[in-house]
C-alpha atoms as a PDB file:
ATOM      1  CA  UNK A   1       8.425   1.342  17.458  1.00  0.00           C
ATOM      2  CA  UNK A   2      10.414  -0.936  15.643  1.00  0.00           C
ATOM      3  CA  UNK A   3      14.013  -2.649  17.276  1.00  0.00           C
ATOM      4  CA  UNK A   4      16.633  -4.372  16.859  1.00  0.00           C
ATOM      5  CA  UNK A   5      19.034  -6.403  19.126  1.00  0.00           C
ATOM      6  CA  UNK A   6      22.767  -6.787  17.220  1.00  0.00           C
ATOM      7  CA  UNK A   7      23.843 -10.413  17.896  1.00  0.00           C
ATOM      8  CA  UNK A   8      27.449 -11.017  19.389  1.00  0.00           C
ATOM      9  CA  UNK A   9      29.979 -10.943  16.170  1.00  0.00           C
ATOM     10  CA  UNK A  10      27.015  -9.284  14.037  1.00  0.00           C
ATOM     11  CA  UNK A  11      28.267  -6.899  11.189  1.00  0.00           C
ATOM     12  CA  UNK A  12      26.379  -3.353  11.780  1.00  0.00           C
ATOM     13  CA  UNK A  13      25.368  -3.479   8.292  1.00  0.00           C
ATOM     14  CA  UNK A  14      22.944  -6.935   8.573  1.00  0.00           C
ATOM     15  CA  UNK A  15      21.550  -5.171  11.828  1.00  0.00           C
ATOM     16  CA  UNK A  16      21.083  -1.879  10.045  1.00  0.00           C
ATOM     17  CA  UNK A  17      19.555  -3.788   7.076  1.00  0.00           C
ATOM     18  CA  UNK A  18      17.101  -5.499   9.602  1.00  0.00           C
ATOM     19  CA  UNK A  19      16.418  -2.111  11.292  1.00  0.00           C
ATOM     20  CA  UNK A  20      15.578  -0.525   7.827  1.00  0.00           C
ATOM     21  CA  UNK A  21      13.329  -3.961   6.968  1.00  0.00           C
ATOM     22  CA  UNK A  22      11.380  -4.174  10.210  1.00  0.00           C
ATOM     23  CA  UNK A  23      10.841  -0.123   9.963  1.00  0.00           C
ATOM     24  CA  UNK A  24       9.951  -0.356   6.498  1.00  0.00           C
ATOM     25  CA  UNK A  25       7.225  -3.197   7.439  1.00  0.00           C
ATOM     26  CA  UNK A  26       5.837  -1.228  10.148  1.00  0.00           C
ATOM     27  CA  UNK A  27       4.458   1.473   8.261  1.00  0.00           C
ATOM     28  CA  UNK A  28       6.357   4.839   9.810  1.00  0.00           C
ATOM     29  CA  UNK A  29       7.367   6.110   6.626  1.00  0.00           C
ATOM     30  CA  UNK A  30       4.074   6.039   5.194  1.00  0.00           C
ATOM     31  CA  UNK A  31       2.644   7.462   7.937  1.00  0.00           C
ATOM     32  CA  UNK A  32       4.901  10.026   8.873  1.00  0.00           C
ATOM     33  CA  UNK A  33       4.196  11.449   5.300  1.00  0.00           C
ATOM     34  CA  UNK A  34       0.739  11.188   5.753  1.00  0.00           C
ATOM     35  CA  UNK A  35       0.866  13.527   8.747  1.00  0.00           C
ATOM     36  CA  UNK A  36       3.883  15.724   7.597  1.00  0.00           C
ATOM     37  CA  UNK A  37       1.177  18.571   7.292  1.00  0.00           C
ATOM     38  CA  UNK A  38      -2.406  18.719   8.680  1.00  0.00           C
ATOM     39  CA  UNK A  39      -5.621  17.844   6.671  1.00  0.00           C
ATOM     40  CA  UNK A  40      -8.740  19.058   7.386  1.00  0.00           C
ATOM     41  CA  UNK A  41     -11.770  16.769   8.145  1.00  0.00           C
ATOM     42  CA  UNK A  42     -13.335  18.216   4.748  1.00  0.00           C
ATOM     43  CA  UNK A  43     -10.146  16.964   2.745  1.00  0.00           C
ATOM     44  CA  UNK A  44      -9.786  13.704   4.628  1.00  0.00           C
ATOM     45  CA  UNK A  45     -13.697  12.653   3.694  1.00  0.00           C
ATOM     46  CA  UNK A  46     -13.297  13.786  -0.160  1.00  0.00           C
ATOM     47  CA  UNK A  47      -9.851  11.544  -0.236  1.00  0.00           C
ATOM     48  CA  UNK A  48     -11.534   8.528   1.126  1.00  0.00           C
ATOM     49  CA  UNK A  49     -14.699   9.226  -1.048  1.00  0.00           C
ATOM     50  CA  UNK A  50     -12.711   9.279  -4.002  1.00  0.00           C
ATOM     51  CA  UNK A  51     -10.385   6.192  -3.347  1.00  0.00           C
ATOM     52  CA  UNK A  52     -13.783   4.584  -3.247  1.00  0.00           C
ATOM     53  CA  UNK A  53     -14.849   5.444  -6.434  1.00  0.00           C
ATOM     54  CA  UNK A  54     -11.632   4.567  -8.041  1.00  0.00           C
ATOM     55  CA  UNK A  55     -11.748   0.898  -6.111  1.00  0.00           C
ATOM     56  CA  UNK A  56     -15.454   0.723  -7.237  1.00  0.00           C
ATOM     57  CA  UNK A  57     -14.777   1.842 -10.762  1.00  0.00           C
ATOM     58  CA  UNK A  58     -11.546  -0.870 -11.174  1.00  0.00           C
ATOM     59  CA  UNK A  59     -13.336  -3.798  -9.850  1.00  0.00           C
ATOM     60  CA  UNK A  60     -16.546  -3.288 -12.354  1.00  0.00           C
ATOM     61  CA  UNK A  61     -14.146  -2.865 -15.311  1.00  0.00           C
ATOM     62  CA  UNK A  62     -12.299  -6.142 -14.496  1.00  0.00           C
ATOM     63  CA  UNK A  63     -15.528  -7.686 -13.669  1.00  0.00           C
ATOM     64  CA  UNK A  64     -16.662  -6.439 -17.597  1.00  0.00           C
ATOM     65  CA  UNK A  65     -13.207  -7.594 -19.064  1.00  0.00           C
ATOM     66  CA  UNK A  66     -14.201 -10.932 -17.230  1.00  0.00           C
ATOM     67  CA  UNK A  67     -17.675 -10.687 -18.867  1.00  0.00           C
ATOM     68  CA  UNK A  68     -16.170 -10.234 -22.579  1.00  0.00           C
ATOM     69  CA  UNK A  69     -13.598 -12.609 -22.522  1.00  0.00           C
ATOM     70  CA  UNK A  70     -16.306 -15.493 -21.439  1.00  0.00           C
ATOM     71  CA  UNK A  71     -19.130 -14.292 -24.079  1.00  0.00           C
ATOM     72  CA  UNK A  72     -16.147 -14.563 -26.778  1.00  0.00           C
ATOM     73  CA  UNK A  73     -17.180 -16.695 -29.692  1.00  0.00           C
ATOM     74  CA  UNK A  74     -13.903 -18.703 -30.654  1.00  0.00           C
ATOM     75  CA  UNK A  75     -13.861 -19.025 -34.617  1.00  0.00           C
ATOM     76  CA  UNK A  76     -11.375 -20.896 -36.417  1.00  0.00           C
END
């Protein structure tokens, strides 16, 4: 759980600021939406499945942008 201690002669706002920053960084909001309502197992495997082939299918179309840009034949 993310704190914060307010330094003597602090204004609230730079400690609330921090506060907001070092929740922010720890990843609660995320993944208090993530478990706002329960997934089933079933669900949970088809989302990671599926983030897979969505990784897998952007790295072998940069990889084939890479490809055509070094097989281009520069004519002048």
């Amino acid at each position: 759980m993310p704190n914060v201690i307010v330094k003597d002669n602090e204004p609230i706002d730079l400690a609330i600021r921090r506060l907001k920053r070092s929740v922010e960084r720890s990843g609660l909001p995320k993944e208090l939406r993530r478990r706002e309502f329960y997934e089933p197992p079933s669900k949970i495997k088809k989302r990671r499945i599926s983030s897979s082939k969505k990784r897998l299918h952007k790295r072998l179309s940069r990889e084939r942008l890479m490809v055509k840009r070094i097989n281009r034949i520069k004519v002048f």
